[in-house]
C-alpha atoms as a PDB file:
ATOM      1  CA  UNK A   1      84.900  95.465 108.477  1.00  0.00           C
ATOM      2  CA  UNK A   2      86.841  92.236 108.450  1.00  0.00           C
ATOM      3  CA  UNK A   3      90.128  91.606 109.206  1.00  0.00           C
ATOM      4  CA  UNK A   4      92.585  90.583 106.566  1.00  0.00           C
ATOM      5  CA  UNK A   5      94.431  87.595 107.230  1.00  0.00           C
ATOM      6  CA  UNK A   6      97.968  87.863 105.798  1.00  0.00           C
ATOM      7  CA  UNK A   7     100.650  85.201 106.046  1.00  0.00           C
ATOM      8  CA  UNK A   8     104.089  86.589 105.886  1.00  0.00           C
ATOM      9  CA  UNK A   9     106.522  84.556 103.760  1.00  0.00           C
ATOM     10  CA  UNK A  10     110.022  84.965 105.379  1.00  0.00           C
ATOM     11  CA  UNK A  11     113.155  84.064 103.475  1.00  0.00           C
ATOM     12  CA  UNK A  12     116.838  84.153 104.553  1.00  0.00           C
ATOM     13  CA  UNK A  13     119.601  86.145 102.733  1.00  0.00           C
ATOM     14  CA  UNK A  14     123.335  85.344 102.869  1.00  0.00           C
ATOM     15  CA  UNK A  15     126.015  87.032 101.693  1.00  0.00           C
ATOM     16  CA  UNK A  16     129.391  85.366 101.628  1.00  0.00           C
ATOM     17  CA  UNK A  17     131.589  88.223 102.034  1.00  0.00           C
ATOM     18  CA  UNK A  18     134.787  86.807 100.881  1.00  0.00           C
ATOM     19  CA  UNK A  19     133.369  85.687  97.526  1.00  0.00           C
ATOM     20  CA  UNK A  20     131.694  89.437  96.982  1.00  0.00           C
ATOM     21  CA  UNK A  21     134.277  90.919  94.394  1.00  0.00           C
ATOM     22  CA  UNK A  22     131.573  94.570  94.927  1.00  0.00           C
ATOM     23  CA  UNK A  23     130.071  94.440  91.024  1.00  0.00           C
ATOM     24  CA  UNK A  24     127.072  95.677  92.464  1.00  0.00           C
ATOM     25  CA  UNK A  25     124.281  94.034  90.566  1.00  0.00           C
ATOM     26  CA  UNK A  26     122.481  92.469  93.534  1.00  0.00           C
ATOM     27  CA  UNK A  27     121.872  95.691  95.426  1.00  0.00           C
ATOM     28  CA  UNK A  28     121.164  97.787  92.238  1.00  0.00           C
ATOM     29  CA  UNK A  29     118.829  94.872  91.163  1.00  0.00           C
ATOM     30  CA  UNK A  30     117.088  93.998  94.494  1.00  0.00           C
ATOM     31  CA  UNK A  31     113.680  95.499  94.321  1.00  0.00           C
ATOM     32  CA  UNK A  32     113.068  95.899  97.971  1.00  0.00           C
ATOM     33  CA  UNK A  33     116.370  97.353  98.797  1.00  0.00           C
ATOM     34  CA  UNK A  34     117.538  94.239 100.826  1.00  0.00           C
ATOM     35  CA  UNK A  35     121.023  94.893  99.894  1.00  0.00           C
ATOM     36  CA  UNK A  36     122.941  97.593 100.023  1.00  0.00           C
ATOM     37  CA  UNK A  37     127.047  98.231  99.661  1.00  0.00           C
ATOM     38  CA  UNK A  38     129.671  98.712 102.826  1.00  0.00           C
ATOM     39  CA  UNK A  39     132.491 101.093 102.775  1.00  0.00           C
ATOM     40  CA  UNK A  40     133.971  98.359 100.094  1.00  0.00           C
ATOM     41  CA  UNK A  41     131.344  97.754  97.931  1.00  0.00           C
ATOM     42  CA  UNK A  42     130.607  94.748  98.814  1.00  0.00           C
ATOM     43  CA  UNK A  43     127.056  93.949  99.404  1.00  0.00           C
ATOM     44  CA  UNK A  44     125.603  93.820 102.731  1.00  0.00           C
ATOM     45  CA  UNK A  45     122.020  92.744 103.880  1.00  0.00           C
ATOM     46  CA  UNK A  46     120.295  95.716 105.393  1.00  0.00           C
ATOM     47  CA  UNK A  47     116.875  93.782 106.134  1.00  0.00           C
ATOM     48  CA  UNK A  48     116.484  90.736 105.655  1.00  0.00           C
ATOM     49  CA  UNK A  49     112.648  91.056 106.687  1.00  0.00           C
ATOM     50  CA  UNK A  50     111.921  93.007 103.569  1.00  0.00           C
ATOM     51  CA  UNK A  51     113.106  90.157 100.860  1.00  0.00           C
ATOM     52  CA  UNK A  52     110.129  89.012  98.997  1.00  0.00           C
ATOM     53  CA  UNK A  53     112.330  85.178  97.924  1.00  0.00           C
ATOM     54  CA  UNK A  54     112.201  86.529  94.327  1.00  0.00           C
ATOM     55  CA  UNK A  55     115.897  85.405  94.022  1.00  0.00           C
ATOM     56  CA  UNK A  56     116.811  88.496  91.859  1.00  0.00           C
ATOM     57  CA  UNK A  57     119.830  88.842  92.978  1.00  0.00           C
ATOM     58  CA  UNK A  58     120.887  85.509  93.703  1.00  0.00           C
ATOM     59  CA  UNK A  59     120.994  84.557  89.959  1.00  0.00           C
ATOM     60  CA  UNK A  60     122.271  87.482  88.822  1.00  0.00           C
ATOM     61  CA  UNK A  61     125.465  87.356  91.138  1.00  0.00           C
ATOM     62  CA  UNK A  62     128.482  86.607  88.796  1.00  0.00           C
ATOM     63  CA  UNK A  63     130.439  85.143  91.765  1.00  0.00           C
ATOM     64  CA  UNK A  64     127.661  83.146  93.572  1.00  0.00           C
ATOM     65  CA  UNK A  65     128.059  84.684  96.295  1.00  0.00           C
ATOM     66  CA  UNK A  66     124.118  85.098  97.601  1.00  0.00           C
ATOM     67  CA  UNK A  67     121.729  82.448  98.328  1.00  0.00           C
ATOM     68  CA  UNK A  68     118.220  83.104  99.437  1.00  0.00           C
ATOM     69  CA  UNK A  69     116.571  80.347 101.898  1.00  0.00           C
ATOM     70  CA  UNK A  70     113.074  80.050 102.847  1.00  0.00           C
ATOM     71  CA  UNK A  71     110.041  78.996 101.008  1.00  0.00           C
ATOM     72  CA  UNK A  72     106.761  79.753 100.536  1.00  0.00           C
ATOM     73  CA  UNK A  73     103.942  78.709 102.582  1.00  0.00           C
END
C-alpha cells in the first residue's frame, strides 16, 4: 500500500490569564479539548498540539482573552 502523506497544520493558543474572568465557554466549546479550567476556572491550554485553528473559542470569549496563531499551509 502507499503511504499517506499528511501535513500537520500547527496553530498557537494563548490564554491571557489576567483577562480570563472563568465563564467557561472556550473550554466547554473547544471541540478538541484544547482547553480546560485550573483550580479557578480560568481556562488553561492543556495541548496546544491538538487545536485544529478553528478559532471556536477565540470568538466566542466575552473578554478577548484567547487568540489562536498559526495558519494553514
Amino acid at each position: 500500500m502507499g503511504e499517506v502523506n499528511k501535513e500537520t497544520k500547527k496553530y498557537t493558543v494563548e490564554v491571557k490569564q489576567q483577562w480570563c474572568k472563568s465563564c467557561g465557554i472556550c473550554y466547554a466549546l473547544c471541540p478538541k479539548g484544547v482547553l480546560i479550567k485550573d483550580q479557578l476556572g480560568k481556562a488553561v491550554v492543556k495541548d496546544p498540539a491538538l487545536c485544529i485553528g478553528c478559532r471556536i473559542c477565540e470568538e466566542h470569549c466575552p473578554d478577548y482573552c484567547i487568540k489562536i496563531g498559526g495558519e494553514e499551509k
